[in-house]
C-alpha atoms as a PDB file:
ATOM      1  CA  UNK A   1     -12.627  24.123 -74.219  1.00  0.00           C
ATOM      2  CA  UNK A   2     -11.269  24.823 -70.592  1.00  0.00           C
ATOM      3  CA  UNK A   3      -7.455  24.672 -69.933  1.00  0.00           C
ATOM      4  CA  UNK A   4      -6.104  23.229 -66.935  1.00  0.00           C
ATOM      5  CA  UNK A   5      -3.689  24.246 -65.055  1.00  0.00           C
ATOM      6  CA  UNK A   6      -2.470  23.397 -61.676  1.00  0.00           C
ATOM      7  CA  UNK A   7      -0.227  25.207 -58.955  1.00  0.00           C
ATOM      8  CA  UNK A   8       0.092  24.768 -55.067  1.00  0.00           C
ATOM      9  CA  UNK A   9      -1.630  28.586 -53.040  1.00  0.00           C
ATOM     10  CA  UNK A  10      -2.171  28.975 -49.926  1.00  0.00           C
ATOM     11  CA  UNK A  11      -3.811  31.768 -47.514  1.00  0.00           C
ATOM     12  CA  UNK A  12      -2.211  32.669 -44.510  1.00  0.00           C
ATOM     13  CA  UNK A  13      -3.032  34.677 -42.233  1.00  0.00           C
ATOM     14  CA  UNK A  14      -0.008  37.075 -40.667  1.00  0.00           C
ATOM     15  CA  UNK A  15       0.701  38.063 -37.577  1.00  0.00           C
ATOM     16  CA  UNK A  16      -1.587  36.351 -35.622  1.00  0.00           C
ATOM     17  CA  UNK A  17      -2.572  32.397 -34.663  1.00  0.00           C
ATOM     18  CA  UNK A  18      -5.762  32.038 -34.907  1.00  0.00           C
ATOM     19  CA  UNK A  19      -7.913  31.770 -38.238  1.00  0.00           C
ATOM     20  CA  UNK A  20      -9.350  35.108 -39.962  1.00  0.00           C
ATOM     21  CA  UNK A  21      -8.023  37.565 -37.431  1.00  0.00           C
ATOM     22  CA  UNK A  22      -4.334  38.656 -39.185  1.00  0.00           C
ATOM     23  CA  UNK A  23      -3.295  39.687 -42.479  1.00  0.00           C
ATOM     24  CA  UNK A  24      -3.753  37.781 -44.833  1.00  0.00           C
ATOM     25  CA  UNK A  25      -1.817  36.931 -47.769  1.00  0.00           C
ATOM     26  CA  UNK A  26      -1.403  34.597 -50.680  1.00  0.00           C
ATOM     27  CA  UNK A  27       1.382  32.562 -51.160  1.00  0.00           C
ATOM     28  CA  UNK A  28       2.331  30.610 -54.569  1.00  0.00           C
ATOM     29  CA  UNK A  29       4.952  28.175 -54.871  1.00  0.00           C
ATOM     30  CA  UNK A  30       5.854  27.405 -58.458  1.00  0.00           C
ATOM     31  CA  UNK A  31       7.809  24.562 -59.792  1.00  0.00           C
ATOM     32  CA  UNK A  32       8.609  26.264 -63.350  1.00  0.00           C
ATOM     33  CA  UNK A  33       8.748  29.765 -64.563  1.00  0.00           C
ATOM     34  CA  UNK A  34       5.539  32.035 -64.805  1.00  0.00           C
ATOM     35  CA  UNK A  35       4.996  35.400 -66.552  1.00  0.00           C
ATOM     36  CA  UNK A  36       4.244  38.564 -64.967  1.00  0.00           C
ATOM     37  CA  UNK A  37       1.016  38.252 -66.307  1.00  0.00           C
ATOM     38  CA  UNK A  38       0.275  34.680 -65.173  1.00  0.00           C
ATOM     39  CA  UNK A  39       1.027  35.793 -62.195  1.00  0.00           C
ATOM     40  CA  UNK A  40      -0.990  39.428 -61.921  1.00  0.00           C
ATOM     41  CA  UNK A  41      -4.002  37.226 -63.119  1.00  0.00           C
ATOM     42  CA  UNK A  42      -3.333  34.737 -60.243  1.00  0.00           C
ATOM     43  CA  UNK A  43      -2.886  37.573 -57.858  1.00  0.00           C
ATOM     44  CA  UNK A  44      -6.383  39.378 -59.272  1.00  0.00           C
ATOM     45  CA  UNK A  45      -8.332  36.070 -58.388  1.00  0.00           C
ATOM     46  CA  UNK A  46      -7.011  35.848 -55.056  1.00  0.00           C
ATOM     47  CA  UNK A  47      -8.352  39.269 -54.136  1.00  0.00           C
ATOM     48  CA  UNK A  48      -5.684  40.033 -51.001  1.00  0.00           C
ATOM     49  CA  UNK A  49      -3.977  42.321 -50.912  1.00  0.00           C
ATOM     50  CA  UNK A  50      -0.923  40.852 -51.935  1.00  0.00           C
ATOM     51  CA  UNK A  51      -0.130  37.526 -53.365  1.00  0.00           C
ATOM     52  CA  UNK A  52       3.747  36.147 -52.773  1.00  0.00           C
ATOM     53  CA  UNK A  53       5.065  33.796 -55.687  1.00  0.00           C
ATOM     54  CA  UNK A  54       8.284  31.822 -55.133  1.00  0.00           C
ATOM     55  CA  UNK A  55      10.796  29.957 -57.278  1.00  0.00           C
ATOM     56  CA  UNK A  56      13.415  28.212 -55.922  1.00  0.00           C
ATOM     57  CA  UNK A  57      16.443  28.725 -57.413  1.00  0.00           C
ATOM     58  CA  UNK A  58      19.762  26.723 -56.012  1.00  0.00           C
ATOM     59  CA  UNK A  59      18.850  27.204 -52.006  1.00  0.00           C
ATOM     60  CA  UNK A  60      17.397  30.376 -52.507  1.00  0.00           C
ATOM     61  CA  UNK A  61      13.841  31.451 -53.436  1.00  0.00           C
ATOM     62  CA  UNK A  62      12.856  33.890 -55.865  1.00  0.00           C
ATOM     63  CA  UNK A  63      10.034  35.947 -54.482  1.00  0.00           C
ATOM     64  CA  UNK A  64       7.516  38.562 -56.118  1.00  0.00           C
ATOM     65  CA  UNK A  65       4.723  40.094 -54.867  1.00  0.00           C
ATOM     66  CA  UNK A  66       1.592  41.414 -56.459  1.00  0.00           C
ATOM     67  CA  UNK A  67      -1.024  43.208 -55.511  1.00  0.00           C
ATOM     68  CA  UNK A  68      -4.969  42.623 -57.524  1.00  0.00           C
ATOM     69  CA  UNK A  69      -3.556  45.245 -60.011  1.00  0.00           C
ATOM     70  CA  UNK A  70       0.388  46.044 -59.734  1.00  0.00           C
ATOM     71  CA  UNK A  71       3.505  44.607 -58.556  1.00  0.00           C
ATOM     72  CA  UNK A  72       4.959  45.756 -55.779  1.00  0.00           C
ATOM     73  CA  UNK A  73       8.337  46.217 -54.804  1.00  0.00           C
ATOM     74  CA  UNK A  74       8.043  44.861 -50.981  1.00  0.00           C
ATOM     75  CA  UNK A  75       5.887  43.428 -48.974  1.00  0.00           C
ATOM     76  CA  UNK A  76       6.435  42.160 -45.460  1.00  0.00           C
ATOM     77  CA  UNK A  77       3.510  39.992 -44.365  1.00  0.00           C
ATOM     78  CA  UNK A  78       3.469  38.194 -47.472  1.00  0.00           C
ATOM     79  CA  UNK A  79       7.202  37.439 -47.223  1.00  0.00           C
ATOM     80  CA  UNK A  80       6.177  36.087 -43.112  1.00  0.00           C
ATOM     81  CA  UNK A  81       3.599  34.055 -44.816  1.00  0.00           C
ATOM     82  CA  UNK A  82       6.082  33.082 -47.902  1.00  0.00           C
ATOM     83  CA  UNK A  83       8.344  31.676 -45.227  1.00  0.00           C
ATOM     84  CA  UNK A  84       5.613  29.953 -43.119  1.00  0.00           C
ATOM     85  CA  UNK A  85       4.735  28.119 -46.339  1.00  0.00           C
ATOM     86  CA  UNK A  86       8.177  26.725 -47.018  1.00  0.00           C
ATOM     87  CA  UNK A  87       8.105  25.050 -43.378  1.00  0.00           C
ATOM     88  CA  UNK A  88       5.112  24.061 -43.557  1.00  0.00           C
ATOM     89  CA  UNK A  89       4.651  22.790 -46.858  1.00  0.00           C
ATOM     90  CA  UNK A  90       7.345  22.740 -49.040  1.00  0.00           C
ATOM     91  CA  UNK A  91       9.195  19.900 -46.308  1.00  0.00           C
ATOM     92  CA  UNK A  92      11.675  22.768 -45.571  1.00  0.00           C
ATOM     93  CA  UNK A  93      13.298  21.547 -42.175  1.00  0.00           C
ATOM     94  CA  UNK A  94      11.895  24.623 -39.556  1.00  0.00           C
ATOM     95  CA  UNK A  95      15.827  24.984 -38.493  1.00  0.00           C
ATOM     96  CA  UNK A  96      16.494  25.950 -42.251  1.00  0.00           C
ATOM     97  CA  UNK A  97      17.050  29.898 -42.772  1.00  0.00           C
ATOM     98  CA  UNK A  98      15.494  30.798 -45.203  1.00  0.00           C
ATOM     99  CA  UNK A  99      17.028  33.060 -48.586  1.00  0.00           C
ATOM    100  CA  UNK A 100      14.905  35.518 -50.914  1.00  0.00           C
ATOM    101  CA  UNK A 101      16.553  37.144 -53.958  1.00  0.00           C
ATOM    102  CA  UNK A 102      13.836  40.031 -54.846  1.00  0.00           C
ATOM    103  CA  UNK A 103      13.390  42.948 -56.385  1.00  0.00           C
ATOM    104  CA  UNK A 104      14.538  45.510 -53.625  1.00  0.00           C
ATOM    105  CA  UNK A 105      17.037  43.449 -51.949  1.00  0.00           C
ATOM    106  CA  UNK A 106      18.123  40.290 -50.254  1.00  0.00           C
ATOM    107  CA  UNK A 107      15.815  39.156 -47.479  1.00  0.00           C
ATOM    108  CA  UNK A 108      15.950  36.725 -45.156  1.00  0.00           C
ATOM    109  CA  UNK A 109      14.156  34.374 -42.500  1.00  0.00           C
ATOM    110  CA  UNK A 110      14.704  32.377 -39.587  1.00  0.00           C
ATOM    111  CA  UNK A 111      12.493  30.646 -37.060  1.00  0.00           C
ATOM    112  CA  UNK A 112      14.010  30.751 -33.592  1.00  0.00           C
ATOM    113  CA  UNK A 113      11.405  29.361 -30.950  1.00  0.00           C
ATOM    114  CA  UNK A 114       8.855  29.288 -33.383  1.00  0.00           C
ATOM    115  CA  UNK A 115       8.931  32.812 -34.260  1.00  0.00           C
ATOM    116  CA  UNK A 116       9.704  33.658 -37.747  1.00  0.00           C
ATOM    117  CA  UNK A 117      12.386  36.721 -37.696  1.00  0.00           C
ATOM    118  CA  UNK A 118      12.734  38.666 -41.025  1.00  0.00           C
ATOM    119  CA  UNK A 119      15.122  40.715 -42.418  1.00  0.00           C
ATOM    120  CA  UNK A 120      14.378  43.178 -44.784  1.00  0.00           C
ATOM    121  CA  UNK A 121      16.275  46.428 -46.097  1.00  0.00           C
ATOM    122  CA  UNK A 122      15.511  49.667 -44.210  1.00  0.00           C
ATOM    123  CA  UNK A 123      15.242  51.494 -47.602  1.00  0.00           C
ATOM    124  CA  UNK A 124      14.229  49.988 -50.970  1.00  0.00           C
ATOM    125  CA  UNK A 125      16.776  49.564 -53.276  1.00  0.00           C
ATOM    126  CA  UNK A 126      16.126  52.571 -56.222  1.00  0.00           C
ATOM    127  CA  UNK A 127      17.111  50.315 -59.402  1.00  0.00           C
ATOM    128  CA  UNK A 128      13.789  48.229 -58.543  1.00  0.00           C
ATOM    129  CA  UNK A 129      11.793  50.188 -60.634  1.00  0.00           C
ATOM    130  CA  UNK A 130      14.373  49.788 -63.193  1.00  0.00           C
ATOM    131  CA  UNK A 131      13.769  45.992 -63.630  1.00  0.00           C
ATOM    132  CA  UNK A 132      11.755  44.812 -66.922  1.00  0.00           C
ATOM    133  CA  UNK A 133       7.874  44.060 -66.720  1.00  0.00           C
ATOM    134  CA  UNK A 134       8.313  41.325 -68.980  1.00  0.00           C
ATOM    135  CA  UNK A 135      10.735  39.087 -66.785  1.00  0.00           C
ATOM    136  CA  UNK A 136       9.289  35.666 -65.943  1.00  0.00           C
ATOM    137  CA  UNK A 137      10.231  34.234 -62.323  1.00  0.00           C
ATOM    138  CA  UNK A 138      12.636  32.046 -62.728  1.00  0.00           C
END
């Protein structure tokens, strides 16, 4: 018997416009809770080098990101490619800044004329590592 399951991932390509020439990155939105497994497994069949996975939780998103093997603590083009998703496919209006409660800190984004601006912590924050392995995203 085959389960089915379904979620909504995307590929985008960072830092560039045009098709296969950036960085590319996967990017999961999720409309209930997954386990760090789930989402490593996800992450190993996408084969990038990172995979993004949001949650939204009360106007902000919940963001991980994992690698094919590991999770990782921060990852920039994946977070440019988490917030391209959200205006363009979650219906979030492009004038919306964007929030991102993660492991290493508050991060943010913003499109100003059509440019998506991130802010991200100049030094990760050291209690990261601290955080369980077994914590779903929610």
């Amino acid at each position: 018997m085959v389960e089915s399951i379904s979620f909504q991932v995307a590929q985008v390509e960072a830092f560039t416009e045009l098709p296969f020439s950036g960085n590319p990155a996967a990017v999961c939105l999720l409309d209930s809770p997954r386990d760090e497994q789930w989402m490593q497994s996800v992450a190993g069949e996408m084969s990038l080098s990172e995979t993004a996975f949001l949650m939204p939780r009360g106007g902000v998103y919940r963001i991980r990101w994992f690698t094919p093997t590991t999770e990782v603590d921060l990852c920039g083009h994946a977070t440019l490619a988490a917030a391209h998703c959200l205006w363009t496919e979650a219906n979030v209006p492009r004038e919306t800044p964007l929030q991102f409660d993660s492991a290493s800190a508050p991060l943010s984004a913003e499109n100003k004329d059509g440019r998506i601006w991130l802010d991200l912590p100049a030094a990760p924050n050291p209690a990261s590592k601290a955080r369980s392995s077994s914590s779903p995203l929610s």
